[in-house]
Protein backbone atom coordinates (compact mmCIF):
# COMPACT_ATOMS: atom_id res chain seq x y z
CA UNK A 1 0.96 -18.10 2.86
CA UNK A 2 3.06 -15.18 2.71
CA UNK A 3 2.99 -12.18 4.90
CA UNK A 4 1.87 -9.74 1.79
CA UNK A 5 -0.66 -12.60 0.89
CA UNK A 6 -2.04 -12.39 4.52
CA UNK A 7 -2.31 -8.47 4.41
CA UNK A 8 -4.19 -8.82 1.17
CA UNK A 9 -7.12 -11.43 2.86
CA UNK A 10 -7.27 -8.84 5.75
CA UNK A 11 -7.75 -5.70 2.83
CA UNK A 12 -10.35 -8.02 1.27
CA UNK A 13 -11.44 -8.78 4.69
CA UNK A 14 -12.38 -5.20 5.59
CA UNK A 15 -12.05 -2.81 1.95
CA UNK A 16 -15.58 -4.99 1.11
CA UNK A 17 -17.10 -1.66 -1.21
CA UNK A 18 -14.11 -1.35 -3.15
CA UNK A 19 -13.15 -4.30 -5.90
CA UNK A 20 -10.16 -5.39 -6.09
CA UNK A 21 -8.14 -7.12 -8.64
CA UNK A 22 -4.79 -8.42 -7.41
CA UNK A 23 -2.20 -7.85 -9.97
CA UNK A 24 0.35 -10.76 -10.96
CA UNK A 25 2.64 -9.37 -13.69
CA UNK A 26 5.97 -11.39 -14.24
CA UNK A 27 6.47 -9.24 -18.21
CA UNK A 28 6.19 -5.71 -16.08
CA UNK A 29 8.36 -5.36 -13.35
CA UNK A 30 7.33 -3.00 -10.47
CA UNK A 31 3.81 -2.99 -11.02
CA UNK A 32 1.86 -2.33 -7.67
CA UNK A 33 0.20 -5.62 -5.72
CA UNK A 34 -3.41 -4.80 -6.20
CA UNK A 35 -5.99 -2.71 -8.84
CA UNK A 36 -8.65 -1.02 -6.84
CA UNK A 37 -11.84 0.59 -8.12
CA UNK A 38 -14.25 2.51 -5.86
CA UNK A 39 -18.13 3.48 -5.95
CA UNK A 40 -16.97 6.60 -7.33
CA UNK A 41 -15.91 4.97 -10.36
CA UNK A 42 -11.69 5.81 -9.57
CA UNK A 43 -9.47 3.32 -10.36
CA UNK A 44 -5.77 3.27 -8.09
CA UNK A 45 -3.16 0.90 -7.30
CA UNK A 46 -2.16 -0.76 -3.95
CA UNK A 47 1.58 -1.80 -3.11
CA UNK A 48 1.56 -4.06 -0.32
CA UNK A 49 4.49 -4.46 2.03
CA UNK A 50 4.70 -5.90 5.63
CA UNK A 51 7.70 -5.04 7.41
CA UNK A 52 9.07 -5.75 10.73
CA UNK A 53 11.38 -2.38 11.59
CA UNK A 54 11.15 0.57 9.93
CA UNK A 55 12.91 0.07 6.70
CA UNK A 56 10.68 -0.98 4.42
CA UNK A 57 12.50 -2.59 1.03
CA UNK A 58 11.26 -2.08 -2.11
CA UNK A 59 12.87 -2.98 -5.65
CA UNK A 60 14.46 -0.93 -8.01
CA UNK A 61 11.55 -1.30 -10.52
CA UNK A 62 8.63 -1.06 -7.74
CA UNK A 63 10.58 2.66 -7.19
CA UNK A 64 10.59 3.57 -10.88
CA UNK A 65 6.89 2.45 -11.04
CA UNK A 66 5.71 5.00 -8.33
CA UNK A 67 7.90 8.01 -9.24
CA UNK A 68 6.97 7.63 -12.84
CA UNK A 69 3.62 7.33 -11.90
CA UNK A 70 2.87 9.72 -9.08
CA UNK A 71 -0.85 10.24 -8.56
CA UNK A 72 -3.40 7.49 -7.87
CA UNK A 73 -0.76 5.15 -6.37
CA UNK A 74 -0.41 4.15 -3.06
CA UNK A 75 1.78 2.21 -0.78
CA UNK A 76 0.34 0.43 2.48
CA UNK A 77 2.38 -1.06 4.86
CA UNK A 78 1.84 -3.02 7.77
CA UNK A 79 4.37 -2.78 10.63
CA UNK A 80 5.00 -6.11 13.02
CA UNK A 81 6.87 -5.53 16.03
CA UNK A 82 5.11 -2.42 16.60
CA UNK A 83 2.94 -2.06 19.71
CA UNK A 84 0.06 -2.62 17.58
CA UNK A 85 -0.28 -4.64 14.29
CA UNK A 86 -3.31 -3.31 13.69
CA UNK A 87 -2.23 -0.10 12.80
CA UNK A 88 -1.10 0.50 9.22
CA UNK A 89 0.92 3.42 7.34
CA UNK A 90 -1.26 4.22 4.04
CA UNK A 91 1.58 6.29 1.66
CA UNK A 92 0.90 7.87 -1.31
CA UNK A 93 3.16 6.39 -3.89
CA UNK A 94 4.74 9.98 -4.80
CA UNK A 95 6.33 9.30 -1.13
CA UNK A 96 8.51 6.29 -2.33
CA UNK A 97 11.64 8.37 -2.18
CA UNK A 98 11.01 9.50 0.99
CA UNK A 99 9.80 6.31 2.67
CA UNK A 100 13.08 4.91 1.36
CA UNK A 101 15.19 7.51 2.13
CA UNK A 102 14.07 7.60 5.98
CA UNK A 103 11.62 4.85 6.75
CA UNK A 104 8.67 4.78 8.61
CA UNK A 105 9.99 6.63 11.73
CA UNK A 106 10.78 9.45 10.04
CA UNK A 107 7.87 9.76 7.41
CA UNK A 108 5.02 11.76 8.26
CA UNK A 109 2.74 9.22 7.58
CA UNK A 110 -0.36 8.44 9.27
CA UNK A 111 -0.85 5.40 10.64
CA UNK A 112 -4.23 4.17 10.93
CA UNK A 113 -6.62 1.02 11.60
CA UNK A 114 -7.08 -0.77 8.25
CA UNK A 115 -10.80 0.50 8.52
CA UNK A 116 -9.81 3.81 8.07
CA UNK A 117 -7.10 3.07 5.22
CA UNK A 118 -10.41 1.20 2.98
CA UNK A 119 -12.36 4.60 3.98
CA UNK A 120 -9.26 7.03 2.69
CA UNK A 121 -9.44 4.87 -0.76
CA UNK A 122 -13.05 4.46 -0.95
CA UNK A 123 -13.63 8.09 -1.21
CA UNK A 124 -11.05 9.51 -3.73
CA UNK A 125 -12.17 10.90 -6.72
C-alpha cells in the first residue's frame, strides 16, 4: 500500500461524518484524490499528497485542475520527517501556485492534527 493510500485509511479513519468517494479517473487527468460531501450538504475535493521535505510535487494537470478550479478544492498533505507525523498542512487548492512555488516552509499554512483538518471540511458551507 502506497503512502497516499495509507493517508486516505487514516482520513477515513478519523473524517467518519463526512462521505467520501475516492476518485480514480485515468480519461481526466489532474482530478483531485477524493469527493467529499458534508452534513451540510457541500460537496469539495481532496488532493492527497505525502511528502518527506518540503517540496511537495504535483503534476502539470493536478496544477491546471486547482487553478482552473479555485474554490471548494483542497490540498492536504502529510509531512514525514517532520517532528511530528501527525500533523498535517490542509491547503486550499487556490494555493497550488504558491505551495509550488515555495513549499511547505514557506507557505502560511496551518498545520494541524488530522482531527482538526475533518472538522475545517465538515463545516464549510
Amino acid at each position: 500500500m502506497g503512502p497516499e493510500a495509507k493517508l486516505y485509511k487514516k482520513l477515513r479513519r478519523v473524517c467518519k461524518e463526512i462521505s467520501w468517494i475516492r476518485i480514480e479517473n485515468l480519461s481526466s487527468l489532474g482530478t483531485p484524490d477524493l469527493l467529499g460531501y458534508n452534513n451540510s450538504g457541500h460537496f469539495f475535493t481532496l488532493e492527497l499528497k505525502v511528502t518527506k521535505g518540503n517540496k511537495v510535487r504535483f503534476s502539470p494537470h493536478q496544477i491546471a485542475f486547482h487553478k482552473s478550479h479555485p474554490n471548494n478544492t483542497f490540498i492536504l498533505v502529510e509531512a514525514l520527517g517532520q517532528r511530528s507525523s501527525k500533523l498535517f498542512y490542509l491547503i486550499p487548492g487556490s494555493r497550488i501556485s504558491e505551495l509550488v512555488a515555495c513549499g511547505l516552509s514557506k507557505l502560511d499554512a496551518c498545520r494541524l492534527e488530522l482531527g482538526a483538518c475533518c472538522l475545517r471540511l465538515q463545516n464549510l458551507n
